[in-house]
PDB file of N, CA and C in Angstrom:
ATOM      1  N   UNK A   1     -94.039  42.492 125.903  1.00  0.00           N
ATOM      2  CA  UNK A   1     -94.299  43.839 126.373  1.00  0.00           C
ATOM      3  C   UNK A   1     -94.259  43.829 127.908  1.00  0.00           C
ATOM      4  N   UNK A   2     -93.323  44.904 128.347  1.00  0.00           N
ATOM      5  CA  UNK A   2     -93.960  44.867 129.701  1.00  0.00           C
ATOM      6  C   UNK A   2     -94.783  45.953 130.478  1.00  0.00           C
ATOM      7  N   UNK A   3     -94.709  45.767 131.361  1.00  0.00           N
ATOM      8  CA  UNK A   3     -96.066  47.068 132.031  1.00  0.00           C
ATOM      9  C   UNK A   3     -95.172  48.441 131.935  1.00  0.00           C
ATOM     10  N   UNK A   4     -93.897  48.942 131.884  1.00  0.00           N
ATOM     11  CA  UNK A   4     -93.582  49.984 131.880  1.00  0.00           C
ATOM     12  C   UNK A   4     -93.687  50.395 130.184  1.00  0.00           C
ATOM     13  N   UNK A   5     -93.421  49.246 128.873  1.00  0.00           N
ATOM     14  CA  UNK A   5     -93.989  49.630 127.844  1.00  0.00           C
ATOM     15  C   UNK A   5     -95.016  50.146 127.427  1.00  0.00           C
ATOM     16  N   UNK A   6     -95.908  49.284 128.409  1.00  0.00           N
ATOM     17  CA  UNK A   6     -97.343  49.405 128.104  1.00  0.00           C
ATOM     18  C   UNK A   6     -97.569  50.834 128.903  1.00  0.00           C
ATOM     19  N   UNK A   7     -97.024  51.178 129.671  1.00  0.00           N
ATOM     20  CA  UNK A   7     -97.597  52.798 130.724  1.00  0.00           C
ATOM     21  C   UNK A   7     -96.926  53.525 129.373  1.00  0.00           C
ATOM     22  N   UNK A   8     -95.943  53.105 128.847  1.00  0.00           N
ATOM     23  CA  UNK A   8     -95.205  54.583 127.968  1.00  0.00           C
ATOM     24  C   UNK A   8     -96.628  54.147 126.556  1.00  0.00           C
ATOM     25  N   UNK A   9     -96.648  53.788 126.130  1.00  0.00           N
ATOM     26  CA  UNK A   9     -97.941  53.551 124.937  1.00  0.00           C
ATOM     27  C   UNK A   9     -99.204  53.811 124.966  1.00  0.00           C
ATOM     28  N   UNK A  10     -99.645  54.156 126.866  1.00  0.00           N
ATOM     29  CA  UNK A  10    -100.792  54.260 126.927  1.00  0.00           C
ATOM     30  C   UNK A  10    -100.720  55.769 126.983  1.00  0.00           C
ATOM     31  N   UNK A  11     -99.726  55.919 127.512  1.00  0.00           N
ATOM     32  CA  UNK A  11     -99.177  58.163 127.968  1.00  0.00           C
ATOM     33  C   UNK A  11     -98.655  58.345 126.222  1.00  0.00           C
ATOM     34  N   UNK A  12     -98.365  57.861 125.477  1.00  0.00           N
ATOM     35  CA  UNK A  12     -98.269  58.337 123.960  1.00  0.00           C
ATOM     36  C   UNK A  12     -99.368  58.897 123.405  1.00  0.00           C
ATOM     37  N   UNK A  13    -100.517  57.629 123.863  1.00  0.00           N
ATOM     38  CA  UNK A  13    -102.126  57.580 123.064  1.00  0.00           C
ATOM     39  C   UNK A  13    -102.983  58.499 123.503  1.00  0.00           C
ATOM     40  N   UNK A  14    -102.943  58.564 124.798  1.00  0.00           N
ATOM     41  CA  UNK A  14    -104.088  59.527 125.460  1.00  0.00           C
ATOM     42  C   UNK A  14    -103.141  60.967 125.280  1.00  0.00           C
ATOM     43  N   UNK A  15    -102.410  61.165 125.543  1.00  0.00           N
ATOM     44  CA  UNK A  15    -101.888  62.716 125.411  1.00  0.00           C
ATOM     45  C   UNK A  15    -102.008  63.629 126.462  1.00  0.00           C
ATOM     46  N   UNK A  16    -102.712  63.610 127.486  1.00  0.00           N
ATOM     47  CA  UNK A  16    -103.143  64.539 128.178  1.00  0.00           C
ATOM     48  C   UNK A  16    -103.114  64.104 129.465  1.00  0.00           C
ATOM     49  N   UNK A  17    -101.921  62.699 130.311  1.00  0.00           N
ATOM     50  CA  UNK A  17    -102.361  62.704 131.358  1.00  0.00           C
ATOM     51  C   UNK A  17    -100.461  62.379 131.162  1.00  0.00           C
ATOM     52  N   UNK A  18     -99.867  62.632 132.181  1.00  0.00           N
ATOM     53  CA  UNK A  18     -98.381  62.725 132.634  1.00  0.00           C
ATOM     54  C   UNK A  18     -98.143  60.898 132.866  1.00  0.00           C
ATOM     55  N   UNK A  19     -96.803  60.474 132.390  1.00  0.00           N
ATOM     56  CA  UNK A  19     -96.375  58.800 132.853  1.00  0.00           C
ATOM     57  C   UNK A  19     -96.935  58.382 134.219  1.00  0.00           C
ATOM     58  N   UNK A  20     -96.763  59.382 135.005  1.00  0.00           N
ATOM     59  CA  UNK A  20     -96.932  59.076 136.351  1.00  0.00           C
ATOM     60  C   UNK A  20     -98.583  58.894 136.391  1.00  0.00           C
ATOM     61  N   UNK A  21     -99.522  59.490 135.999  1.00  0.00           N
ATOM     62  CA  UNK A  21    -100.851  59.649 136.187  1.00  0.00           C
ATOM     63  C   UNK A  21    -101.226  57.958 135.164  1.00  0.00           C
ATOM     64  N   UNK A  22    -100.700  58.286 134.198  1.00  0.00           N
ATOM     65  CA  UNK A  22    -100.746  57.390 133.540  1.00  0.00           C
ATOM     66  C   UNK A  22    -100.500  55.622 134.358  1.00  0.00           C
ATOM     67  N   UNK A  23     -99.299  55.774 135.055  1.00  0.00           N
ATOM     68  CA  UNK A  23     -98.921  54.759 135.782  1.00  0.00           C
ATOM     69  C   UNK A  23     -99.798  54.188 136.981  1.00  0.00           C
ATOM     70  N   UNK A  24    -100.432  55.098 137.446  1.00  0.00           N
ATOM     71  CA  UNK A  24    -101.490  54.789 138.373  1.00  0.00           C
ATOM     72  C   UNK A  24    -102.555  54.024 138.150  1.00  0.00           C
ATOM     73  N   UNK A  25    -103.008  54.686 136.324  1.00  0.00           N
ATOM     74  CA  UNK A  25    -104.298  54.370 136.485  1.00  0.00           C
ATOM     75  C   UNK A  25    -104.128  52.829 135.551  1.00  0.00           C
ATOM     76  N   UNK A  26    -102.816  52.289 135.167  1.00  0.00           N
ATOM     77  CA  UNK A  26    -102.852  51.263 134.790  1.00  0.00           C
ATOM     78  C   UNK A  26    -102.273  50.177 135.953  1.00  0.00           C
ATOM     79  N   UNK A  27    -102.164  50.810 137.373  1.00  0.00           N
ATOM     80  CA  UNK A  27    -101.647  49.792 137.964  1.00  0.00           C
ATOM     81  C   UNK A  27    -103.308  49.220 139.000  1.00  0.00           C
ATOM     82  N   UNK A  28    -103.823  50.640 138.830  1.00  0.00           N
ATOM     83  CA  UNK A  28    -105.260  50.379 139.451  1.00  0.00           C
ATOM     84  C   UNK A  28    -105.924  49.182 138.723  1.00  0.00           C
ATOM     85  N   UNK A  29    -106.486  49.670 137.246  1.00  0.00           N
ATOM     86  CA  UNK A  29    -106.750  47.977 136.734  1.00  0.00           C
ATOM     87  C   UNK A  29    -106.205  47.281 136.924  1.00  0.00           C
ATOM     88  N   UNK A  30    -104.693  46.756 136.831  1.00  0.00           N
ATOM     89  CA  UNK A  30    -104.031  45.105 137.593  1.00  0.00           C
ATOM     90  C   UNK A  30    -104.586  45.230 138.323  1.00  0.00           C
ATOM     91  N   UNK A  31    -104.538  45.926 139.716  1.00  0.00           N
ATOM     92  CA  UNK A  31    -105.277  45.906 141.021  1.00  0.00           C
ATOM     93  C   UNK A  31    -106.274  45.346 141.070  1.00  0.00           C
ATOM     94  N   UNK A  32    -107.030  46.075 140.576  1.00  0.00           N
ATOM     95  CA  UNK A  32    -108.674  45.643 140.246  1.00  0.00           C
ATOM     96  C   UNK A  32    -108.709  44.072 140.195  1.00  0.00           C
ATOM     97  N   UNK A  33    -108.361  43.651 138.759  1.00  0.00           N
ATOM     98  CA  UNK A  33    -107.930  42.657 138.516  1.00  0.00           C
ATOM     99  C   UNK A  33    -107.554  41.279 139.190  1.00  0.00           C
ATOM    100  N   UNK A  34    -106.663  41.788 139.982  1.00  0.00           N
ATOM    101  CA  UNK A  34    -105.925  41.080 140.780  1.00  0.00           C
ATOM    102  C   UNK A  34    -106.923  40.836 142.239  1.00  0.00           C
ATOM    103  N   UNK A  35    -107.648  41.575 142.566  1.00  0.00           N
ATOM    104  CA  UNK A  35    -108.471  41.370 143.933  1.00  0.00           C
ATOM    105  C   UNK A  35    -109.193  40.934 143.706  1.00  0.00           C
ATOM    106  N   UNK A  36    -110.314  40.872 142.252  1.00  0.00           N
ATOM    107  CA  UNK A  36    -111.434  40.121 142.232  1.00  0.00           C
ATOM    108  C   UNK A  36    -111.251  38.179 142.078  1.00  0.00           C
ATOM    109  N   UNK A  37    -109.873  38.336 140.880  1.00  0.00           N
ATOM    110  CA  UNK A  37    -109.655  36.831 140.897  1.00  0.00           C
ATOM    111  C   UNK A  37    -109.573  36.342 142.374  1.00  0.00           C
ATOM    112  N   UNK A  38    -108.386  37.312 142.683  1.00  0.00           N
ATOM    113  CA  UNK A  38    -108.219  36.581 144.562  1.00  0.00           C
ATOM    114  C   UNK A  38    -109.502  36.146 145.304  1.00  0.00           C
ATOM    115  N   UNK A  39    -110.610  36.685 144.967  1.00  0.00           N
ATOM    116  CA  UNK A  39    -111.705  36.576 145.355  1.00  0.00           C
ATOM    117  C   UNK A  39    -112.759  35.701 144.485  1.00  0.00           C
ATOM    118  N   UNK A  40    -112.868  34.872 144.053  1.00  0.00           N
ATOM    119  CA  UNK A  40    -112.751  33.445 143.165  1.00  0.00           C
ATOM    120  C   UNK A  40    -113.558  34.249 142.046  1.00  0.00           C
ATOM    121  N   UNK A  41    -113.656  35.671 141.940  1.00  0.00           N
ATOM    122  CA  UNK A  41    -114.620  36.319 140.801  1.00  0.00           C
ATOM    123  C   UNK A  41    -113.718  35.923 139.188  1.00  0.00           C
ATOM    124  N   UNK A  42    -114.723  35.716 137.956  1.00  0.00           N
ATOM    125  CA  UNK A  42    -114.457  35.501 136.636  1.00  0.00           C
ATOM    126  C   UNK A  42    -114.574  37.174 136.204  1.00  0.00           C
ATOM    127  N   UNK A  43    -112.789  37.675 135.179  1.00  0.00           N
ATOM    128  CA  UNK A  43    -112.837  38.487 135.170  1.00  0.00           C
ATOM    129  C   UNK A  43    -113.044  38.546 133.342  1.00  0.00           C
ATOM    130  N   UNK A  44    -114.255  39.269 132.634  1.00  0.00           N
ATOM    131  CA  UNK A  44    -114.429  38.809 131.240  1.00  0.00           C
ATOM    132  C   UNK A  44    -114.228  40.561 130.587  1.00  0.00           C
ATOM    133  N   UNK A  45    -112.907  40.621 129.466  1.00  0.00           N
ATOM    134  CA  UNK A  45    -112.713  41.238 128.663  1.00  0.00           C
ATOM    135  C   UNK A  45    -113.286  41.049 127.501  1.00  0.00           C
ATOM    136  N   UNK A  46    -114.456  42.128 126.767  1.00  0.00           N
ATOM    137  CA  UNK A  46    -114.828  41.799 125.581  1.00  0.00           C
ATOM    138  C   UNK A  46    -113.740  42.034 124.465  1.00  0.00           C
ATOM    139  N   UNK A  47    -113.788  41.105 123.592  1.00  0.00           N
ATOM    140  CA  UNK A  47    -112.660  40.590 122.942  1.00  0.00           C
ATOM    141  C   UNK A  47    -111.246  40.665 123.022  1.00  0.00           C
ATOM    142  N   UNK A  48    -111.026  40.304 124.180  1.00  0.00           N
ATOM    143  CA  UNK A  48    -109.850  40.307 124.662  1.00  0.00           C
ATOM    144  C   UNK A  48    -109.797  38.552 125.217  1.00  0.00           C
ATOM    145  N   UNK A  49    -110.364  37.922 126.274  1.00  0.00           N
ATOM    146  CA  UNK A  49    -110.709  37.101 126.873  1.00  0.00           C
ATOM    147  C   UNK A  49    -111.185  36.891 127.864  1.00  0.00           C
ATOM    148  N   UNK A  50    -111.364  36.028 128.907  1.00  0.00           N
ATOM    149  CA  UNK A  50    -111.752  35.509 130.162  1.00  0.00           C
ATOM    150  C   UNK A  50    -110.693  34.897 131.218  1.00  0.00           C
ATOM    151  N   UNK A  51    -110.288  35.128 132.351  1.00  0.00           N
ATOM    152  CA  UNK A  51    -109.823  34.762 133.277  1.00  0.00           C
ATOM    153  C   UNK A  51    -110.701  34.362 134.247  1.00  0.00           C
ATOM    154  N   UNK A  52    -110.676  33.242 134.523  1.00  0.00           N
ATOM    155  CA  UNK A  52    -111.302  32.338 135.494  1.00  0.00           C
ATOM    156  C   UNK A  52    -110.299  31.602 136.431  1.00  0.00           C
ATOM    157  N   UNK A  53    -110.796  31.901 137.960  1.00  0.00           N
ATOM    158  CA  UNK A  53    -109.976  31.269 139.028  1.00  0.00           C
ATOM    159  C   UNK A  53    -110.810  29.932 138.985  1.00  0.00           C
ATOM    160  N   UNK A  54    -109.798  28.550 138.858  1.00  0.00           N
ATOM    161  CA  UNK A  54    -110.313  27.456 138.679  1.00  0.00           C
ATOM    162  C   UNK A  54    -109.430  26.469 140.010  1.00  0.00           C
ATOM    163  N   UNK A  55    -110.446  25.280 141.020  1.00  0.00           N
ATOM    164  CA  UNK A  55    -109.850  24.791 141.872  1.00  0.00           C
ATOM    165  C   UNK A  55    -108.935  23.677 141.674  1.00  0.00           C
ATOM    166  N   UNK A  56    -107.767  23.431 141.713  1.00  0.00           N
ATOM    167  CA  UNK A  56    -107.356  22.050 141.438  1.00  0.00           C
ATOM    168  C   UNK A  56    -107.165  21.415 142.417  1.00  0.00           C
ATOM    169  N   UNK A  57    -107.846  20.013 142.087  1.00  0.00           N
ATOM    170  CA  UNK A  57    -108.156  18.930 143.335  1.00  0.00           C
ATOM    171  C   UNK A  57    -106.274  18.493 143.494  1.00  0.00           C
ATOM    172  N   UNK A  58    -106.326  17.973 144.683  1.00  0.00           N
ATOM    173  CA  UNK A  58    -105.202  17.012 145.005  1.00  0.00           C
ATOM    174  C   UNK A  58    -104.731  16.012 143.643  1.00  0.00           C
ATOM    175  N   UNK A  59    -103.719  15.844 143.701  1.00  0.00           N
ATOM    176  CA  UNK A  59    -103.241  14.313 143.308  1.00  0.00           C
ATOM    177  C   UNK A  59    -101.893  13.874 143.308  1.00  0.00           C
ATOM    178  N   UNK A  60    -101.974  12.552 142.976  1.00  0.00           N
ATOM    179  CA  UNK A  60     -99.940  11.997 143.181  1.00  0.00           C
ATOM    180  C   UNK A  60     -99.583  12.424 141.296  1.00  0.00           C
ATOM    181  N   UNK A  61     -98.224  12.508 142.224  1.00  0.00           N
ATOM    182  CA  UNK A  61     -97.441  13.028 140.365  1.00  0.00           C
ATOM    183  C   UNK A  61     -96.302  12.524 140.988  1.00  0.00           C
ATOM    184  N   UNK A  62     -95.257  12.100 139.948  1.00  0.00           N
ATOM    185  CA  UNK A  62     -93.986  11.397 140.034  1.00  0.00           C
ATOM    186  C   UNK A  62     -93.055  12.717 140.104  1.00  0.00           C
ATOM    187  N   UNK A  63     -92.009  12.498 140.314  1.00  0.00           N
ATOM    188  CA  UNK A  63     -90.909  13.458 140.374  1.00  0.00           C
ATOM    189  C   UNK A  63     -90.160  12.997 139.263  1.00  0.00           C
ATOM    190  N   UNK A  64     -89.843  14.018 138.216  1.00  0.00           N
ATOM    191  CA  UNK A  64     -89.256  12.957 137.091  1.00  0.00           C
ATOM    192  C   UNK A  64     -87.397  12.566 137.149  1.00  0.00           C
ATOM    193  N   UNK A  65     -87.194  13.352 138.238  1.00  0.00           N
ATOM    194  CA  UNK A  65     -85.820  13.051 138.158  1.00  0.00           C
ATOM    195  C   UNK A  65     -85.493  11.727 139.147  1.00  0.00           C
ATOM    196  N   UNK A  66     -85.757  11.578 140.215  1.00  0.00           N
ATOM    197  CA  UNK A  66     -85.897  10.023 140.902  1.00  0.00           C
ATOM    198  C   UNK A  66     -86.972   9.060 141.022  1.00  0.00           C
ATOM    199  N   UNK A  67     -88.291   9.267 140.549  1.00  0.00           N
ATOM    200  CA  UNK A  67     -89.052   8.212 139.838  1.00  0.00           C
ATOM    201  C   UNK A  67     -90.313   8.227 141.373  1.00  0.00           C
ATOM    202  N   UNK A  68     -89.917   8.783 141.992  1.00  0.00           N
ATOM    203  CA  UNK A  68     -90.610   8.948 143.163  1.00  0.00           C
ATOM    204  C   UNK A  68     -92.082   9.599 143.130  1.00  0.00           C
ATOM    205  N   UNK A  69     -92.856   8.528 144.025  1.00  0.00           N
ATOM    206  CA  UNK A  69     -94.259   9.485 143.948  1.00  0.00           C
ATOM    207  C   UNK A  69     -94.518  10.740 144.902  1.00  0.00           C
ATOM    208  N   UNK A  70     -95.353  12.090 144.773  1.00  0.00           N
ATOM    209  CA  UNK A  70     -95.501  12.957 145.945  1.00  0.00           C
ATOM    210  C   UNK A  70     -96.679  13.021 145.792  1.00  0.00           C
ATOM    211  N   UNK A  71     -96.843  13.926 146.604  1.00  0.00           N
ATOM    212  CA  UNK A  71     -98.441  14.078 147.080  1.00  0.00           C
ATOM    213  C   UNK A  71     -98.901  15.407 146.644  1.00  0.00           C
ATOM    214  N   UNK A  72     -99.176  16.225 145.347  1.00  0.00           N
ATOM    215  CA  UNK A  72     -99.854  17.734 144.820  1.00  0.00           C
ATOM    216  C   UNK A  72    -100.832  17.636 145.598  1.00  0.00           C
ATOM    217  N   UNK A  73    -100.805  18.745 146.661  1.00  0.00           N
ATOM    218  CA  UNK A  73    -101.809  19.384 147.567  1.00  0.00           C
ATOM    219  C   UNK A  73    -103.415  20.452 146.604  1.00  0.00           C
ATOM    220  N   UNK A  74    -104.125  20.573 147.054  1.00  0.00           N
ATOM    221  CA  UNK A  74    -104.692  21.240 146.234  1.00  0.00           C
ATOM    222  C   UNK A  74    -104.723  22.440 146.422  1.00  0.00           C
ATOM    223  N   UNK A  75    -104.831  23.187 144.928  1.00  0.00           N
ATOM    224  CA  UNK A  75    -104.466  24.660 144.888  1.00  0.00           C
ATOM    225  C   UNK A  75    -105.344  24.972 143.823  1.00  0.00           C
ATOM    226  N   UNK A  76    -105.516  26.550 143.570  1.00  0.00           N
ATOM    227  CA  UNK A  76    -106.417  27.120 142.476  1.00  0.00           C
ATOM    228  C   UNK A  76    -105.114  28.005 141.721  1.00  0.00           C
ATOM    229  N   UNK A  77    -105.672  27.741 140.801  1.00  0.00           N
ATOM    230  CA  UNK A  77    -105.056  28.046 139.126  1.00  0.00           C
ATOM    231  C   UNK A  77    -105.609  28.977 138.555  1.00  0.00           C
ATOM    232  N   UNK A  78    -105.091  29.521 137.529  1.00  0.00           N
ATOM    233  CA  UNK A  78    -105.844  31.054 136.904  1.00  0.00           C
ATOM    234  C   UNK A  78    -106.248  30.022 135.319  1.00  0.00           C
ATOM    235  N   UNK A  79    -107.647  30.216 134.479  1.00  0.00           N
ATOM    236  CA  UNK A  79    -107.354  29.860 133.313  1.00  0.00           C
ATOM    237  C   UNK A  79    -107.726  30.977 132.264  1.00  0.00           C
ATOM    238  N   UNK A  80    -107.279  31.117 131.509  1.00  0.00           N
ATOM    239  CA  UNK A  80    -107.683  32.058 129.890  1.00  0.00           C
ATOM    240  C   UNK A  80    -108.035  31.719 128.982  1.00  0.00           C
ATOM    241  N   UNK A  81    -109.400  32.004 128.901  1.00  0.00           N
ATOM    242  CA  UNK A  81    -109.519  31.916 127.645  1.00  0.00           C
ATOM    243  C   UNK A  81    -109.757  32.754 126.724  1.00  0.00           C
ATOM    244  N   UNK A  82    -109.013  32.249 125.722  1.00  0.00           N
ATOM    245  CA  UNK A  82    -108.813  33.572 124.298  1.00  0.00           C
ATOM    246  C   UNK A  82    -109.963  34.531 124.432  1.00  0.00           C
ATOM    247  N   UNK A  83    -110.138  35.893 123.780  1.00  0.00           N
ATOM    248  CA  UNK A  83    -111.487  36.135 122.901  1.00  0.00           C
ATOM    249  C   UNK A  83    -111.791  35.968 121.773  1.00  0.00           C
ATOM    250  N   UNK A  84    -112.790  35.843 120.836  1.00  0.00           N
ATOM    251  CA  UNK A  84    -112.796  36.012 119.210  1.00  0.00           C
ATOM    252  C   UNK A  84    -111.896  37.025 119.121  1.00  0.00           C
ATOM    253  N   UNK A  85    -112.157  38.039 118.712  1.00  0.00           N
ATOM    254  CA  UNK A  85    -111.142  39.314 118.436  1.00  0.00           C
ATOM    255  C   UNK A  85    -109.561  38.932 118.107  1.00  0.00           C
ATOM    256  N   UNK A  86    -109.595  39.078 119.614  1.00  0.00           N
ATOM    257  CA  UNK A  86    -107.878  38.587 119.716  1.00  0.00           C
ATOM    258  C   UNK A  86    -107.418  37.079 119.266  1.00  0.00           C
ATOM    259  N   UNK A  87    -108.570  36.064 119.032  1.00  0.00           N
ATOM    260  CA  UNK A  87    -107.370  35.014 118.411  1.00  0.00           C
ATOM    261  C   UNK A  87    -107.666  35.688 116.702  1.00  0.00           C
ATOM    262  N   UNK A  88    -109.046  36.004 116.067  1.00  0.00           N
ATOM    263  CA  UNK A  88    -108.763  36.614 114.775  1.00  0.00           C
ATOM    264  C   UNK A  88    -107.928  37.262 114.882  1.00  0.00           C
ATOM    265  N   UNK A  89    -107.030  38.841 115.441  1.00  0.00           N
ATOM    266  CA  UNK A  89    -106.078  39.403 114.974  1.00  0.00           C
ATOM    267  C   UNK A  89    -104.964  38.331 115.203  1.00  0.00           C
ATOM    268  N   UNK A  90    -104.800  37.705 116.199  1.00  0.00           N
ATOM    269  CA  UNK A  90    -103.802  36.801 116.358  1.00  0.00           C
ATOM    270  C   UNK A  90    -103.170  35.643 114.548  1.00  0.00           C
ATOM    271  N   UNK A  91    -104.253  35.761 114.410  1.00  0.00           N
ATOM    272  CA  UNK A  91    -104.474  34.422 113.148  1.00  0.00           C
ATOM    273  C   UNK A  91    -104.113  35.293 111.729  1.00  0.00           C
ATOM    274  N   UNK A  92    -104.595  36.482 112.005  1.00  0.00           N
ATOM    275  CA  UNK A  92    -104.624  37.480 110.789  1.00  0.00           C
ATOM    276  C   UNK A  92    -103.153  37.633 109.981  1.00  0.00           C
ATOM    277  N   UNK A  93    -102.110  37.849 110.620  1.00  0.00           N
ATOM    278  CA  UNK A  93    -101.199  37.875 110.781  1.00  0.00           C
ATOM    279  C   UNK A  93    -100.238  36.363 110.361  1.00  0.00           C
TER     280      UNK A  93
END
């Protein structure tokens, strides 16, 4: 699915607000979304899941095509985890 599916499915369901209005107010949640992780906040959907900004330390990793070692700098990672809900409908199926 992508986000312009998802704006036409959400302007199907509600009925009463135009694509465009519609488009706003689903780009505001990413937004949302998107500023608190940036901001090392855990963002928790009930039964949906959890997004957690997690730090990853340094380390050496090989390059697999010339056998060579480098140096992974450290960086933060997004992680998810499932909700009940969604892995039951997931499983249901």
């Amino acid at each position: 699915m992508t986000k312009s599916s998802l704006i036409e499915k959400v302007t199907e369901r509600i009925g009463t607000l135009t694509r465009k209005q519609t488009e706003i107010v689903v780009e505001t949640v990413f937004d949302s979304i998107k500023e608190a992780l940036a901001k090392g906040e855990k963002i928790e959907i009930r039964g949906f899941g959890n997004f957690k900004p997690k730090q990853r330390r340094p380390r050496k990793a090989r390059n697999p095509r010339t056998g060579d070692k480098v140096e992974v700098p450290e960086k933060r990672v997004l992680h998810f985890k499932v909700g009940k809900a969604l892995r039951e409908a997931m499983n249901a199926h």
